[in-house]
PDB file of N, CA and C in Angstrom:
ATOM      1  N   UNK A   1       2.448 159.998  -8.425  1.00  0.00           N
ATOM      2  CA  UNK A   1       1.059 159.574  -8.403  1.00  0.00           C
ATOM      3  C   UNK A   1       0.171 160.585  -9.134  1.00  0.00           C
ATOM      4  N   UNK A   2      -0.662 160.233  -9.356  1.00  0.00           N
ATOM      5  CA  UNK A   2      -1.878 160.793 -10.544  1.00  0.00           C
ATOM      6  C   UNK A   2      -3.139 161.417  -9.489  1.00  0.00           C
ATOM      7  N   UNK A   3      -2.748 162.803  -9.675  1.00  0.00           N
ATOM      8  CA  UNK A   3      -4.597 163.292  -8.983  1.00  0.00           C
ATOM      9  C   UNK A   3      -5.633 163.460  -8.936  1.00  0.00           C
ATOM     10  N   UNK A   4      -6.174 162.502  -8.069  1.00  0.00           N
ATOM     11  CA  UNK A   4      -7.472 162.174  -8.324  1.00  0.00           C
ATOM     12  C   UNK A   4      -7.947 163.818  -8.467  1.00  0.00           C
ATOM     13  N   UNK A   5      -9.131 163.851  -9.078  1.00  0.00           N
ATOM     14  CA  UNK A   5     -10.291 164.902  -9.434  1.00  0.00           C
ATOM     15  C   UNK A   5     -10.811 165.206  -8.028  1.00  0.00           C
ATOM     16  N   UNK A   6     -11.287 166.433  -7.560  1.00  0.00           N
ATOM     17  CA  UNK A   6     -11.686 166.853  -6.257  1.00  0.00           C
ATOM     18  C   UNK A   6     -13.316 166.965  -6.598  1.00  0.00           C
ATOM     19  N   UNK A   7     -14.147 166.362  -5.773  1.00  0.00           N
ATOM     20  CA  UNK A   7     -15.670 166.163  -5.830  1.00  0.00           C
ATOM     21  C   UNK A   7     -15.705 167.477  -4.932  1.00  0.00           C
ATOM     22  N   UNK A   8     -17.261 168.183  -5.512  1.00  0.00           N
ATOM     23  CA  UNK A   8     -17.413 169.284  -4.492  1.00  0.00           C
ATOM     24  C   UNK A   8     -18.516 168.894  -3.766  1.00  0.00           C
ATOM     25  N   UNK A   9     -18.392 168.493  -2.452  1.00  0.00           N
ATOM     26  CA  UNK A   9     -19.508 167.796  -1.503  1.00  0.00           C
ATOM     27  C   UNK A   9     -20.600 168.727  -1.378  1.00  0.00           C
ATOM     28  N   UNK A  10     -21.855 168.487  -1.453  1.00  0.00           N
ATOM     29  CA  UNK A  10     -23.130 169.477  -1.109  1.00  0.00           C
ATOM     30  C   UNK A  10     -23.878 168.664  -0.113  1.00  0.00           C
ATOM     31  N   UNK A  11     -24.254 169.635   1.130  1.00  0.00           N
ATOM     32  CA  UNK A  11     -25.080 168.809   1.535  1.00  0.00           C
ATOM     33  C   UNK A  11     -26.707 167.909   1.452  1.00  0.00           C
ATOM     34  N   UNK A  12     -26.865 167.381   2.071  1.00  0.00           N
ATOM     35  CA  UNK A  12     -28.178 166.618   1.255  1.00  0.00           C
ATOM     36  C   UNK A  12     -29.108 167.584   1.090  1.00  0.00           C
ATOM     37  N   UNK A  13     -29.827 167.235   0.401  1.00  0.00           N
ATOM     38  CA  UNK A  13     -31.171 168.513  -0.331  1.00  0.00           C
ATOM     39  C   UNK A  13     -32.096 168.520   0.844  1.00  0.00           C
ATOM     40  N   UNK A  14     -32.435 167.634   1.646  1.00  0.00           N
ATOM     41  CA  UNK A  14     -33.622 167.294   2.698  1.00  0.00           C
ATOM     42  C   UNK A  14     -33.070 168.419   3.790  1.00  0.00           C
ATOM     43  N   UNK A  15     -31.395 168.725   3.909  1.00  0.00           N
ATOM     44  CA  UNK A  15     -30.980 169.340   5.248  1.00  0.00           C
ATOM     45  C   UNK A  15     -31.100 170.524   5.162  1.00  0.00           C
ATOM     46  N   UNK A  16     -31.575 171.260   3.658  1.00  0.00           N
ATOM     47  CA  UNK A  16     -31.757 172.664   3.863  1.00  0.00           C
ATOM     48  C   UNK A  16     -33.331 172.997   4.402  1.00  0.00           C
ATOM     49  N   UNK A  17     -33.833 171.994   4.827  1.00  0.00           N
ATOM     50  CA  UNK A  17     -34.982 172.487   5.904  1.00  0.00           C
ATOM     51  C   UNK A  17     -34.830 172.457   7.122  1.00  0.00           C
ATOM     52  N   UNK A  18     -33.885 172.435   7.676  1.00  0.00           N
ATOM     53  CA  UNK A  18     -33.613 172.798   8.929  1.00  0.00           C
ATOM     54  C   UNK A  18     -31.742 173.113   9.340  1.00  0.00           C
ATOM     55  N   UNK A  19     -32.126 173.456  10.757  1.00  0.00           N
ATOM     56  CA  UNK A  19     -30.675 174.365  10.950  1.00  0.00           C
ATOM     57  C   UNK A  19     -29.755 173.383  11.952  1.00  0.00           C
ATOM     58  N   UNK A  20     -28.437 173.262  11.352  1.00  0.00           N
ATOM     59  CA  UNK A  20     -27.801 172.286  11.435  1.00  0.00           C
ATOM     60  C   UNK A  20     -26.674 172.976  12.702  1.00  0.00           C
ATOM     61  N   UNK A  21     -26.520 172.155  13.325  1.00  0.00           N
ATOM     62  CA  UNK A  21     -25.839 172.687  14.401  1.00  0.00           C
ATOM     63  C   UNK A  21     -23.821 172.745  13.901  1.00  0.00           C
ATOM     64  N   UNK A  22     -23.375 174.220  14.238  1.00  0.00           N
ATOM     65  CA  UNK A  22     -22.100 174.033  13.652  1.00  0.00           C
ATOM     66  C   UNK A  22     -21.756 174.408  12.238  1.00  0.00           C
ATOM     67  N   UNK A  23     -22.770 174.857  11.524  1.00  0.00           N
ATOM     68  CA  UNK A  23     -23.126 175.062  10.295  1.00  0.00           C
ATOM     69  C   UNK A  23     -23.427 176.487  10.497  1.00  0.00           C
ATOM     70  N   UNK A  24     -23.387 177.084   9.558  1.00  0.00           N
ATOM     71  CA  UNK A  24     -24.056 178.513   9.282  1.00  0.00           C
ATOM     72  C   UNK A  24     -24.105 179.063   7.743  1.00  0.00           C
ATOM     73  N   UNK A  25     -25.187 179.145   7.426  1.00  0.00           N
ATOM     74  CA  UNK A  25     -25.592 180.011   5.699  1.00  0.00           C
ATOM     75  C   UNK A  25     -25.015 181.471   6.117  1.00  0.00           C
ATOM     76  N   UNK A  26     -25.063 181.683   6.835  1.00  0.00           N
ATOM     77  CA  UNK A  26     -24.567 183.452   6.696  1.00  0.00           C
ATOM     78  C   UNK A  26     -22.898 183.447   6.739  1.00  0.00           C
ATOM     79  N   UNK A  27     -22.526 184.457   5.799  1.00  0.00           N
ATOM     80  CA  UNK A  27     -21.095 184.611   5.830  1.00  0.00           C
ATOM     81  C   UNK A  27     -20.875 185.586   7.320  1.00  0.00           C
ATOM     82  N   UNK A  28     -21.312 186.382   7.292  1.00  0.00           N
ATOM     83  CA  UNK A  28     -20.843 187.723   8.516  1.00  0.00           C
ATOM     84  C   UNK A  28     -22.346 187.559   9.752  1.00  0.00           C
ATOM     85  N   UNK A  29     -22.342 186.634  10.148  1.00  0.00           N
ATOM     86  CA  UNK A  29     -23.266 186.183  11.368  1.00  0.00           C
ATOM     87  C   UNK A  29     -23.262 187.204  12.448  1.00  0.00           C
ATOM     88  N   UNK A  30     -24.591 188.365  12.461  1.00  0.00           N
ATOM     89  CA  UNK A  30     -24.464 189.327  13.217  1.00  0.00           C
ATOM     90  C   UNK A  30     -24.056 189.084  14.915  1.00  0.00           C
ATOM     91  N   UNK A  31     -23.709 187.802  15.557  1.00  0.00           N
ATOM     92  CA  UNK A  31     -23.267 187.823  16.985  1.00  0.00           C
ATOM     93  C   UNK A  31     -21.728 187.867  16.916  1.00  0.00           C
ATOM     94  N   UNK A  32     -21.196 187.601  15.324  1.00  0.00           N
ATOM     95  CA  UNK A  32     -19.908 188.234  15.346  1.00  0.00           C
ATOM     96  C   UNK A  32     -19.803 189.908  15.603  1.00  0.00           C
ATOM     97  N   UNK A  33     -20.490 190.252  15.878  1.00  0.00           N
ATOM     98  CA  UNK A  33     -20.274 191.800  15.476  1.00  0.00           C
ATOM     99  C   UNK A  33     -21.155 192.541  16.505  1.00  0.00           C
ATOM    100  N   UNK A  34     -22.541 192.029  16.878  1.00  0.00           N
ATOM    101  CA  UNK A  34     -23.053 193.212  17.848  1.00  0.00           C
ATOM    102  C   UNK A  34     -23.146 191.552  19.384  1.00  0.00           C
ATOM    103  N   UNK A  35     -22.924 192.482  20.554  1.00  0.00           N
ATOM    104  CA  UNK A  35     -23.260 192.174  21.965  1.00  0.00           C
ATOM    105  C   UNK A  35     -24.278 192.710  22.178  1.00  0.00           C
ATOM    106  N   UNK A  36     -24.964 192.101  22.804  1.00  0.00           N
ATOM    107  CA  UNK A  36     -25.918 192.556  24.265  1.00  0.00           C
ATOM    108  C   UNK A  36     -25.180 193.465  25.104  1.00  0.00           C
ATOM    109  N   UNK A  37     -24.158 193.499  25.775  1.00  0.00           N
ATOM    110  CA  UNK A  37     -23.815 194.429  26.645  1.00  0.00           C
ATOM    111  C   UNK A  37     -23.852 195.916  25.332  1.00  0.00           C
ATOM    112  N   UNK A  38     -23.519 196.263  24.351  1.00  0.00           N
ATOM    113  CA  UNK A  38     -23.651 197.091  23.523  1.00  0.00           C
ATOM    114  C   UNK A  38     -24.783 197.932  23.216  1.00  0.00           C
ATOM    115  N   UNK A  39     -25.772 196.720  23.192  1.00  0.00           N
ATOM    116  CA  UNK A  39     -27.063 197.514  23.022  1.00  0.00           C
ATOM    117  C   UNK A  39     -27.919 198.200  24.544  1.00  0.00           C
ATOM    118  N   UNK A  40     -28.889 199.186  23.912  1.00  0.00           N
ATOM    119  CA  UNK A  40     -29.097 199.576  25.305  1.00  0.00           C
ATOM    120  C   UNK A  40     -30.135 198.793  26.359  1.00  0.00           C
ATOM    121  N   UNK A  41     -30.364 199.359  27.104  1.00  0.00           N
ATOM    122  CA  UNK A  41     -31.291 197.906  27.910  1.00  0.00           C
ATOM    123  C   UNK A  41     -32.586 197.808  27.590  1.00  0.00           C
ATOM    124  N   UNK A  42     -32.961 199.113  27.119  1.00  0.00           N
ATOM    125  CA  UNK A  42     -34.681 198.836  26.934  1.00  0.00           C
ATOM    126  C   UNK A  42     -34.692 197.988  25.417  1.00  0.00           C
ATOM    127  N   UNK A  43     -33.706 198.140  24.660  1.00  0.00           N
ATOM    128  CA  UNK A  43     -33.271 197.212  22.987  1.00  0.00           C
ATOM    129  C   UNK A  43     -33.436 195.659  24.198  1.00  0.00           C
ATOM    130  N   UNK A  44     -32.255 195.428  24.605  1.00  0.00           N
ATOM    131  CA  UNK A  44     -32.029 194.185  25.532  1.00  0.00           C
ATOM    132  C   UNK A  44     -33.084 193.305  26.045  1.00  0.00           C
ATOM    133  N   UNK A  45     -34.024 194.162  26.646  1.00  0.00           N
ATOM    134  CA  UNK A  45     -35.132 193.904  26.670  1.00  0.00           C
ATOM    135  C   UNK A  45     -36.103 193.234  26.072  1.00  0.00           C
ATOM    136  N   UNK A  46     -36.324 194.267  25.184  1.00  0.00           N
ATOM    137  CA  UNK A  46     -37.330 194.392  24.029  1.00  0.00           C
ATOM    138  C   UNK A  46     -36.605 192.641  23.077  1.00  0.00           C
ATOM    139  N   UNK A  47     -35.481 192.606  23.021  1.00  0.00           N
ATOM    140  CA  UNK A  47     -35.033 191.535  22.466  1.00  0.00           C
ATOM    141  C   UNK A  47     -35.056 190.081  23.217  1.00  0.00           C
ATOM    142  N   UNK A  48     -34.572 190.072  24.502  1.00  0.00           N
ATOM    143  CA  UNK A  48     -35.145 188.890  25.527  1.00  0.00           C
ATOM    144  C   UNK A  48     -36.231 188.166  25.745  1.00  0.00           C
ATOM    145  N   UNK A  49     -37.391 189.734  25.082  1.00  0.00           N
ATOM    146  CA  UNK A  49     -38.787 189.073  25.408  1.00  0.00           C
ATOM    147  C   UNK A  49     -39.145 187.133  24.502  1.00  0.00           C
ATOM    148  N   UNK A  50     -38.303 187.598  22.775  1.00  0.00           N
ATOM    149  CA  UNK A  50     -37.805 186.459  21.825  1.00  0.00           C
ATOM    150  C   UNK A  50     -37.263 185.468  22.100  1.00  0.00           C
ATOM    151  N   UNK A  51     -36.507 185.400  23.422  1.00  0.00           N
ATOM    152  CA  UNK A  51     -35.958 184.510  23.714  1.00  0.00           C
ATOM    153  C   UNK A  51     -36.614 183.855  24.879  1.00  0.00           C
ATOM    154  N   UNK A  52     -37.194 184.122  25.231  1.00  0.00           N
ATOM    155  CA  UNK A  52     -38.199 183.526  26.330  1.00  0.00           C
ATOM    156  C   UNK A  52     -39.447 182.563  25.664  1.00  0.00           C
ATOM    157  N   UNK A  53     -40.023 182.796  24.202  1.00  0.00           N
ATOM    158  CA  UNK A  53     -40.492 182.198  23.626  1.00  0.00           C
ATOM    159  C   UNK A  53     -39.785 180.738  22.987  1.00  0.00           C
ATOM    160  N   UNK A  54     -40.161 179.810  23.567  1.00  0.00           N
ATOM    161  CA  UNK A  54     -39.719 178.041  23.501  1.00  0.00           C
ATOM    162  C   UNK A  54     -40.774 177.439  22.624  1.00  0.00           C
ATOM    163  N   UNK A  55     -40.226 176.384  21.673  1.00  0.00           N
ATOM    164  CA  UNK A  55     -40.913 175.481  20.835  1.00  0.00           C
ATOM    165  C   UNK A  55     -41.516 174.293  21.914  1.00  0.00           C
ATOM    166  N   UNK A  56     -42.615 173.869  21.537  1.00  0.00           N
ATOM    167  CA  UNK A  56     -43.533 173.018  22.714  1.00  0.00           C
ATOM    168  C   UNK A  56     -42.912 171.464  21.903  1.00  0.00           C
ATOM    169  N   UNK A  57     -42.346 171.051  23.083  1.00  0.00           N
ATOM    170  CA  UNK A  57     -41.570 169.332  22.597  1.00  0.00           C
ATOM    171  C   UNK A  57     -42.450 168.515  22.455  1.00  0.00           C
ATOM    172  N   UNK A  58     -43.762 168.786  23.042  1.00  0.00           N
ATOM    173  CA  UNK A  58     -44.821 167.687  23.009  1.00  0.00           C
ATOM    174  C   UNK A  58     -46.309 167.626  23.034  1.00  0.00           C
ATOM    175  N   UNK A  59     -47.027 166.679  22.675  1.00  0.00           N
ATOM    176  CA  UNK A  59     -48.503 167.225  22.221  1.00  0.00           C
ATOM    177  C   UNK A  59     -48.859 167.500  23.713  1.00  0.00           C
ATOM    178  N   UNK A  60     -48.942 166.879  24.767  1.00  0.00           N
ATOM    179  CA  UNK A  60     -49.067 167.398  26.394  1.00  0.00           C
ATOM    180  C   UNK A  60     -49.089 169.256  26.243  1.00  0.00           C
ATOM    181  N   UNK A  61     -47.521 169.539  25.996  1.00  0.00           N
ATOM    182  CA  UNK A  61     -47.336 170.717  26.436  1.00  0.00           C
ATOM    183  C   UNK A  61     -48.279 171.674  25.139  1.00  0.00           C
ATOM    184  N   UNK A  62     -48.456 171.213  23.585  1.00  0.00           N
ATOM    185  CA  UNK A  62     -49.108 171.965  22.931  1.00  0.00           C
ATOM    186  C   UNK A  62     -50.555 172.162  23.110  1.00  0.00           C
ATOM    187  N   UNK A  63     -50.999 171.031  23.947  1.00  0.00           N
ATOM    188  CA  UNK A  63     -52.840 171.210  24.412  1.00  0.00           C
ATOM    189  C   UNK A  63     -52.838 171.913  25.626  1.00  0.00           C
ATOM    190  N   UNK A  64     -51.858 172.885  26.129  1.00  0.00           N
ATOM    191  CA  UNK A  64     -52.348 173.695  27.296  1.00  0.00           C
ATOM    192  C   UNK A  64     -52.323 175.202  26.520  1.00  0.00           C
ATOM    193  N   UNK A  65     -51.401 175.355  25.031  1.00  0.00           N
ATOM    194  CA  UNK A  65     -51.152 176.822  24.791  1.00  0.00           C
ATOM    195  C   UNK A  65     -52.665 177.224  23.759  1.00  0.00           C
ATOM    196  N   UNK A  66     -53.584 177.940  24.353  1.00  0.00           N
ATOM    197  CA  UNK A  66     -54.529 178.565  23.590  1.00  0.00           C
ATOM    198  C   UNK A  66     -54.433 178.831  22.252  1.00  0.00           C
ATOM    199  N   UNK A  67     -52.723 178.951  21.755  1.00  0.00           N
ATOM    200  CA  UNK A  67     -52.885 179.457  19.980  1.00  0.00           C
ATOM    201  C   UNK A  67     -53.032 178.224  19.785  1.00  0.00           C
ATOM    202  N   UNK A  68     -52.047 177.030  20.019  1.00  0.00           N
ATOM    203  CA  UNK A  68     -51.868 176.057  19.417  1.00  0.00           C
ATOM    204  C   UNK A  68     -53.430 175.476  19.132  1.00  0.00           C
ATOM    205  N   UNK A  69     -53.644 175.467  19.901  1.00  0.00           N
ATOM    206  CA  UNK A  69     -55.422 174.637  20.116  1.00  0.00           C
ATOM    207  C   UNK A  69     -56.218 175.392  19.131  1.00  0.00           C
ATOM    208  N   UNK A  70     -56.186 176.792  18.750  1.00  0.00           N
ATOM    209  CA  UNK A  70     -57.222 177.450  17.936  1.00  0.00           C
ATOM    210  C   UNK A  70     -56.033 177.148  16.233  1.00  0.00           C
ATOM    211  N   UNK A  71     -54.907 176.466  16.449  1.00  0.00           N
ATOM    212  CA  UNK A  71     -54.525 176.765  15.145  1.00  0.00           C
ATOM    213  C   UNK A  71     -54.876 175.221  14.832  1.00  0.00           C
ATOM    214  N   UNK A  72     -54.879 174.316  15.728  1.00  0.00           N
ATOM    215  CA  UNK A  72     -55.893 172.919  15.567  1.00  0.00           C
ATOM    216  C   UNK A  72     -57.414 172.878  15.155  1.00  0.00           C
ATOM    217  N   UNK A  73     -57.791 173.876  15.675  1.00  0.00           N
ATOM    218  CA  UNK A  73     -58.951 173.362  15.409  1.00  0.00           C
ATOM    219  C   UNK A  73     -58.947 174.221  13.776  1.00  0.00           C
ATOM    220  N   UNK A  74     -58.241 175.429  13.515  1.00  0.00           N
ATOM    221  CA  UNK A  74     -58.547 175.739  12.355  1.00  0.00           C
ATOM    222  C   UNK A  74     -58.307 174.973  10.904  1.00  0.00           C
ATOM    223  N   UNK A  75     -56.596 174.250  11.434  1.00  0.00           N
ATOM    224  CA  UNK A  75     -56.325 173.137  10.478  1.00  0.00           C
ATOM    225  C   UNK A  75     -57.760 172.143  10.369  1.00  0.00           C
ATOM    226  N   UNK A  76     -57.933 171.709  11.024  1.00  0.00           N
ATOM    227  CA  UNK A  76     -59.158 170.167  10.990  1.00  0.00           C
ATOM    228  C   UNK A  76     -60.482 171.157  10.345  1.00  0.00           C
ATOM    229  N   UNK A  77     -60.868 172.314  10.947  1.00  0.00           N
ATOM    230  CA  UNK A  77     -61.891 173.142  10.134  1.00  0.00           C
ATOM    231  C   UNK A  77     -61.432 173.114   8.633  1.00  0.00           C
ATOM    232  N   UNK A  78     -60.413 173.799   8.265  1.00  0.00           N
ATOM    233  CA  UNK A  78     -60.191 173.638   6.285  1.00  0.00           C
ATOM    234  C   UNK A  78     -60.204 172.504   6.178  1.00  0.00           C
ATOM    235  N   UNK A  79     -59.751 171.516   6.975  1.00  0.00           N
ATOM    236  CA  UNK A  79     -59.476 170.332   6.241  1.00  0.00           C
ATOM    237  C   UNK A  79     -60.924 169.598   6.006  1.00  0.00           C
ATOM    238  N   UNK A  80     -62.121 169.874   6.907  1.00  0.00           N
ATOM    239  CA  UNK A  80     -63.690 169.779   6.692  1.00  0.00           C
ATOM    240  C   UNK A  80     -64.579 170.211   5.579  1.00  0.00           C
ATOM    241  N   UNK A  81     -63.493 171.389   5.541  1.00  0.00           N
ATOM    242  CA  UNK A  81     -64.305 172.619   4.274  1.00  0.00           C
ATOM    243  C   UNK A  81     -63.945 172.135   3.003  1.00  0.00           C
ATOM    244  N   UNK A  82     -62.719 171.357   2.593  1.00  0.00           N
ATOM    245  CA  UNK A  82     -62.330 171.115   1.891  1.00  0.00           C
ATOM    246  C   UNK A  82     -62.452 169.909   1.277  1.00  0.00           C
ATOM    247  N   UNK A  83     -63.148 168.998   2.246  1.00  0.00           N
ATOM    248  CA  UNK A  83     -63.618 168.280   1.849  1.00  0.00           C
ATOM    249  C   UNK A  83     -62.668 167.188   1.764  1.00  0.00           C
ATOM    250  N   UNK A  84     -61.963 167.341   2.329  1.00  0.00           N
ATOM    251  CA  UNK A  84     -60.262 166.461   2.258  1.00  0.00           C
ATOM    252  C   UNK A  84     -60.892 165.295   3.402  1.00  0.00           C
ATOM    253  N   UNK A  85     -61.407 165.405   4.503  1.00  0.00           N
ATOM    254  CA  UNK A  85     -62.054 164.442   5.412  1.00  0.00           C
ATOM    255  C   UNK A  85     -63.641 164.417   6.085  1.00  0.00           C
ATOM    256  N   UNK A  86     -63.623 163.871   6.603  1.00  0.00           N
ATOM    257  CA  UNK A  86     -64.641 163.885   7.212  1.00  0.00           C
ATOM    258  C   UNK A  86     -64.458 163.529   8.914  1.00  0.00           C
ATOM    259  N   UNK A  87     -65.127 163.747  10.060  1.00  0.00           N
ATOM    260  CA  UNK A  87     -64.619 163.149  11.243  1.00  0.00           C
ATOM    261  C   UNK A  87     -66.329 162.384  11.474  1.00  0.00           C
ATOM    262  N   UNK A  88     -65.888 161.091  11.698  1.00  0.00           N
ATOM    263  CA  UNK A  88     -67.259 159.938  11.564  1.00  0.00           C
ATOM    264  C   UNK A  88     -66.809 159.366  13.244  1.00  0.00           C
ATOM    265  N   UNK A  89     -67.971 159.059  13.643  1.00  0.00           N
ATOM    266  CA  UNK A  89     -67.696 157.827  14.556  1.00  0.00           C
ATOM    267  C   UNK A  89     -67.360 156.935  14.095  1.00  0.00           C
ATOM    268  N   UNK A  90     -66.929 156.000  14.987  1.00  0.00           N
ATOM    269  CA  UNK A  90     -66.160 154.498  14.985  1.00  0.00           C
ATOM    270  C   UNK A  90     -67.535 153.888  15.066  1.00  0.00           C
ATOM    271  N   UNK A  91     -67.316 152.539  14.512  1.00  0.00           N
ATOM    272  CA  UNK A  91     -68.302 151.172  14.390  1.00  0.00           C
ATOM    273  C   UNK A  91     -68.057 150.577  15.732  1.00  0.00           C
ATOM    274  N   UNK A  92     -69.366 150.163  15.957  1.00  0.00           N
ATOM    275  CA  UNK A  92     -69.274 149.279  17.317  1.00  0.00           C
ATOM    276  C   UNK A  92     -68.283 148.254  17.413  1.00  0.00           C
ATOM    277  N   UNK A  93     -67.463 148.664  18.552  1.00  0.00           N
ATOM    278  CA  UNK A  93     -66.274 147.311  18.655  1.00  0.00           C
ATOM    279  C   UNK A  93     -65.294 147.642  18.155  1.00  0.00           C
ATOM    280  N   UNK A  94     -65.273 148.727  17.546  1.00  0.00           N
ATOM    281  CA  UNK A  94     -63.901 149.112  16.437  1.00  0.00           C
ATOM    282  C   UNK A  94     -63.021 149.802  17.640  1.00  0.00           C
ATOM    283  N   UNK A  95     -61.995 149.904  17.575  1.00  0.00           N
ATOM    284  CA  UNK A  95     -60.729 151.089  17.868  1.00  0.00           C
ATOM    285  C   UNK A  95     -60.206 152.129  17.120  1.00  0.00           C
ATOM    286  N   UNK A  96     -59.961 153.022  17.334  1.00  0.00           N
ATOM    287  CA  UNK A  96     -58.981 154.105  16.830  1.00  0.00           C
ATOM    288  C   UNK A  96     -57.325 153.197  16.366  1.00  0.00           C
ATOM    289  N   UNK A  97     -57.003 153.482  15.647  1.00  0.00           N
ATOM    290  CA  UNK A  97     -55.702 153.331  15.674  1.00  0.00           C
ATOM    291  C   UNK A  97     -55.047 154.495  16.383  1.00  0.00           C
ATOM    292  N   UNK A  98     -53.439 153.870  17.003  1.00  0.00           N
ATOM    293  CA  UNK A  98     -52.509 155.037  18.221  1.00  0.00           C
ATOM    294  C   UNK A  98     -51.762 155.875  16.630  1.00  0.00           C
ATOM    295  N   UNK A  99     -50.997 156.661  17.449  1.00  0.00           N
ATOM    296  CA  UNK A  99     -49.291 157.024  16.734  1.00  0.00           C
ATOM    297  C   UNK A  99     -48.642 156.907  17.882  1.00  0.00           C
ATOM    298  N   UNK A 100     -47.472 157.357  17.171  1.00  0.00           N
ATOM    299  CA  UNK A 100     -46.320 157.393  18.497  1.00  0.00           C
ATOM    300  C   UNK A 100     -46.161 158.656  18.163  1.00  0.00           C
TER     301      UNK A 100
END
């Protein structure tokens, strides 16, 4: 039989914006190599504090954190300055449109 030509698969261009589970860009991935029990505790520490920091899953949980809210209102501020929108009232009888 005749061999076929070997395609070199890349993944899609869209997936290098985010981190793919099972995947890794680094060849020598430093949790191969250093522990927590290794380092000392005030390092341990000092490093835990990072991990205690969580991404907010939902607009609920992002309208209670004070940055989020001042980094809202700063987005919608440039976006005023810039002239990109405007924020108008609604016409009598009108609705907002939702999102999901």
């Amino acid at each position: 039989p005749v061999d076929r030509p070997k395609r070199t698969i890349k993944p899609q261009i869209w997936l290098k914006d985010y981190v793919v589970p099972g995947k890794t860009s680094c060849l020598y991935p430093i949790a191969d190599v250093v522990a927590y029990n290794s380092l000392s505790v005030q390092y341990q520490s000092f490093i835990s504090k990072f991990s205690l920091e969580t991404e907010s899953k939902s607009y609920a949980e992002v309208a209670k954190d004070p940055r989020w809210i001042d980094a809202m209102k700063a987005e919608i501020q440039a976006l005023e300055d810039n002239k990109t929108w405007e924020v108008v009232s609604l016409p009598p009888g009108k609705r907002a449109i939702g999102c999901r």
